[in-house]
N, C-alpha and C. Protein backbone atom coordinates (compact mmCIF):
# COMPACT_ATOMS: atom_id res chain seq x y z
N UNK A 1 -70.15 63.10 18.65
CA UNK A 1 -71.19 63.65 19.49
C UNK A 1 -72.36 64.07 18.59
N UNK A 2 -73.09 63.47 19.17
CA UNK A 2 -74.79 64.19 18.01
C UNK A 2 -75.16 65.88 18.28
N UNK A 3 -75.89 65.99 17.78
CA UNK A 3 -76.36 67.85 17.54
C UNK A 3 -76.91 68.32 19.03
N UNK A 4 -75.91 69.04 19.46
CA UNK A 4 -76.09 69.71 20.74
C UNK A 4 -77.57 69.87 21.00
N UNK A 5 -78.49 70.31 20.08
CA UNK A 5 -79.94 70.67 20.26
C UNK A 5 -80.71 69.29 20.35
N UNK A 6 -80.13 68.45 20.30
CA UNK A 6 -80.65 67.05 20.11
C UNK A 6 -80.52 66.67 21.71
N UNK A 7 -79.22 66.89 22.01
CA UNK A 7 -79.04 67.00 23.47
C UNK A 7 -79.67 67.27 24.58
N UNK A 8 -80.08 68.62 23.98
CA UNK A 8 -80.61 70.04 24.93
C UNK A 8 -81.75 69.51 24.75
N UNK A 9 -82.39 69.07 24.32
CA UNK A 9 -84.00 68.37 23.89
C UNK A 9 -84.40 67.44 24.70
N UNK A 10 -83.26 66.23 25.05
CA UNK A 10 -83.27 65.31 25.75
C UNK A 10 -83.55 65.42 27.23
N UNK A 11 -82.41 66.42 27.37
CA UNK A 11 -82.39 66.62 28.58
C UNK A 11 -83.67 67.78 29.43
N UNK A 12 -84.32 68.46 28.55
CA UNK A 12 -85.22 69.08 28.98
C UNK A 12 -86.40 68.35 29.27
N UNK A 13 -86.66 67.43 28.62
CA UNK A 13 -87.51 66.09 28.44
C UNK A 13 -87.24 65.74 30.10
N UNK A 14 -86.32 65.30 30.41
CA UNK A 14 -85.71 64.27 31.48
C UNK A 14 -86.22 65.41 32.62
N UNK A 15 -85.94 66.69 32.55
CA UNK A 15 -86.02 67.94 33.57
C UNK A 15 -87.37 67.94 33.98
N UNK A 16 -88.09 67.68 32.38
CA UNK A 16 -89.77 68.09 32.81
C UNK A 16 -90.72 67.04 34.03
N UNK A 17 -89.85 65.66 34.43
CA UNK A 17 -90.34 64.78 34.89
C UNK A 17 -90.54 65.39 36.12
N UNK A 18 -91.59 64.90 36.99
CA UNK A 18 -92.42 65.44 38.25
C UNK A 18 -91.14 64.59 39.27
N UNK A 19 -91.68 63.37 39.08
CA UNK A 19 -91.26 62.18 40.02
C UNK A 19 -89.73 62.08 39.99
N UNK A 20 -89.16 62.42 41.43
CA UNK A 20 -87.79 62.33 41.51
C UNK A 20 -87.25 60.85 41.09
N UNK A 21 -87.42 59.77 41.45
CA UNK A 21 -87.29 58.45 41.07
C UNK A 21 -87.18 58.09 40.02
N UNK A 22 -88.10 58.57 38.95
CA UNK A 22 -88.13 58.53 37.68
C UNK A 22 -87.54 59.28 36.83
N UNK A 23 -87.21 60.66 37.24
CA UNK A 23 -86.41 61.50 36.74
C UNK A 23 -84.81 60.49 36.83
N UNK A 24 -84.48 60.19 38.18
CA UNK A 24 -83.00 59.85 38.41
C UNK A 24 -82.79 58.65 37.35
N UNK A 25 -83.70 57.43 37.35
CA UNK A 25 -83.31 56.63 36.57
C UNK A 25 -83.31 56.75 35.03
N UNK A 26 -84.15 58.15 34.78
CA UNK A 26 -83.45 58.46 33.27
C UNK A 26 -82.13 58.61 33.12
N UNK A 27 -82.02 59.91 34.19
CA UNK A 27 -80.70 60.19 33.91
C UNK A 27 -79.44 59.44 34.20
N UNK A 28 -79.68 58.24 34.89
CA UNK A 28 -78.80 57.61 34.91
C UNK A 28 -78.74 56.79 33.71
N UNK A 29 -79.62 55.98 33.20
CA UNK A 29 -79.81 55.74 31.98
C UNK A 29 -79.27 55.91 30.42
N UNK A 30 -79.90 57.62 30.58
CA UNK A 30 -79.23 58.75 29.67
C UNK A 30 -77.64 59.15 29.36
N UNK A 31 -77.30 59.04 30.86
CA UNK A 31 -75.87 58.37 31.03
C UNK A 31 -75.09 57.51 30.33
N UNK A 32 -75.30 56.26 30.95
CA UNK A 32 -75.12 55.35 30.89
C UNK A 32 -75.26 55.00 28.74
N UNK A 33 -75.58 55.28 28.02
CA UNK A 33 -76.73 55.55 27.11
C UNK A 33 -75.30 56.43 26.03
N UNK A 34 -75.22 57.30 26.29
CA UNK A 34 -74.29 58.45 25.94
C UNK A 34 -72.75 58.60 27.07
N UNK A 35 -72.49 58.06 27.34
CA UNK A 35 -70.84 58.37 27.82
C UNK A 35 -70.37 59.72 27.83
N UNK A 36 -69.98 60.05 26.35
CA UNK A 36 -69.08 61.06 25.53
C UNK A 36 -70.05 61.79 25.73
N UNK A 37 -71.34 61.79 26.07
CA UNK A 37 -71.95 63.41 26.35
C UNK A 37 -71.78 63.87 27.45
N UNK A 38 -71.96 63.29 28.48
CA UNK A 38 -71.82 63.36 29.79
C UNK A 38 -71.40 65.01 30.27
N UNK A 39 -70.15 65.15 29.83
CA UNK A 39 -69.10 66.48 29.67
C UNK A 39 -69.94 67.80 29.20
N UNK A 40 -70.57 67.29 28.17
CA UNK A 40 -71.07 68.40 27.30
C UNK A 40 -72.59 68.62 28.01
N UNK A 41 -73.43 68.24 28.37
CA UNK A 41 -74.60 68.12 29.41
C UNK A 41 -73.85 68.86 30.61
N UNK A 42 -73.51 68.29 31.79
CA UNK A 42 -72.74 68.96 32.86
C UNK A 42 -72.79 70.42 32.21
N UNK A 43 -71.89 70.58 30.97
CA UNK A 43 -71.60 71.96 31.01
C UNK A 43 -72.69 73.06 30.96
N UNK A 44 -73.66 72.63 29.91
CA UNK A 44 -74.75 72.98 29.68
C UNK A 44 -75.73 73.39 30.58
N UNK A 45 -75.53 72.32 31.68
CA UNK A 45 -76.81 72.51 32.89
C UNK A 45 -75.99 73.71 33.56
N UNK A 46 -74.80 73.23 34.18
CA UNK A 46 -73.96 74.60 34.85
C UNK A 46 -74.11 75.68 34.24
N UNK A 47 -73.90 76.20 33.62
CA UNK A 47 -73.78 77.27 32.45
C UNK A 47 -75.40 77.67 32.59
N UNK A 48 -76.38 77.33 32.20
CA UNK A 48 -77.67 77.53 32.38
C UNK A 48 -77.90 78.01 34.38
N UNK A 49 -77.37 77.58 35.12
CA UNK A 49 -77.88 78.22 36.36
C UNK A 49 -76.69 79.40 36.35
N UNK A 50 -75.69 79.79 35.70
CA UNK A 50 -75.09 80.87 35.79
C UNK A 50 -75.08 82.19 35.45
N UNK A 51 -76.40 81.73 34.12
CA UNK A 51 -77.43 82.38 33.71
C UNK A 51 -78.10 83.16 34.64
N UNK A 52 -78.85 82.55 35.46
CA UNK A 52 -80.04 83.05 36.34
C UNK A 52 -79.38 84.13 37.16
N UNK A 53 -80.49 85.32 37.46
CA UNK A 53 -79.74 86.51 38.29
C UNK A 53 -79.85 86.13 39.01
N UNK A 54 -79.02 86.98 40.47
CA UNK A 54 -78.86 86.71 41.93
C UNK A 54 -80.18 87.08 42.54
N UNK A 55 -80.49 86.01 43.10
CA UNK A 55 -81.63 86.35 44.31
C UNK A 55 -81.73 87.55 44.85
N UNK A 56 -82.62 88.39 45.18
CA UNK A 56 -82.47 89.01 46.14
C UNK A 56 -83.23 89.32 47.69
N UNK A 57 -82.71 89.33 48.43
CA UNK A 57 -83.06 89.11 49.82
C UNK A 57 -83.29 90.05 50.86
N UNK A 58 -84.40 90.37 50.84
CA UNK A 58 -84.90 91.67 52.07
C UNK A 58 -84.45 91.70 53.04
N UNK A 59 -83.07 92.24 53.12
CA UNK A 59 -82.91 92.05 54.87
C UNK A 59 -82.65 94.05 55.16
């Protein structure tokens, strides 16, 4: 597996794209591209929204 930050680089790259279409066929790509990362991405992105605090909601 190459340098996690090499990873995290990639994939922020792929995130910054506007265009849903173009975004997807990176990442399928990126995929496709890397196999054995696959696992380690997933975790990364999950882990990053588990991060974020809970909404909170005026009711």
């Amino acid at each position: 597996m190459r340098d996690p930050e090499i990873i995290e680089t990639e994939l922020m790259e792929i995130s910054a794209i506007a265009e849903d279409t173009v975004k997807f066929e990176r990442i399928v790509a990126w995929c496709a591209t890397h196999p054995d990362e696959v696992p380690f991405a997933l975790h990364q992105l999950l882990g990053r929204g588990a991060k974020r605090p809970p909404e909170r909601s005026e009711t």
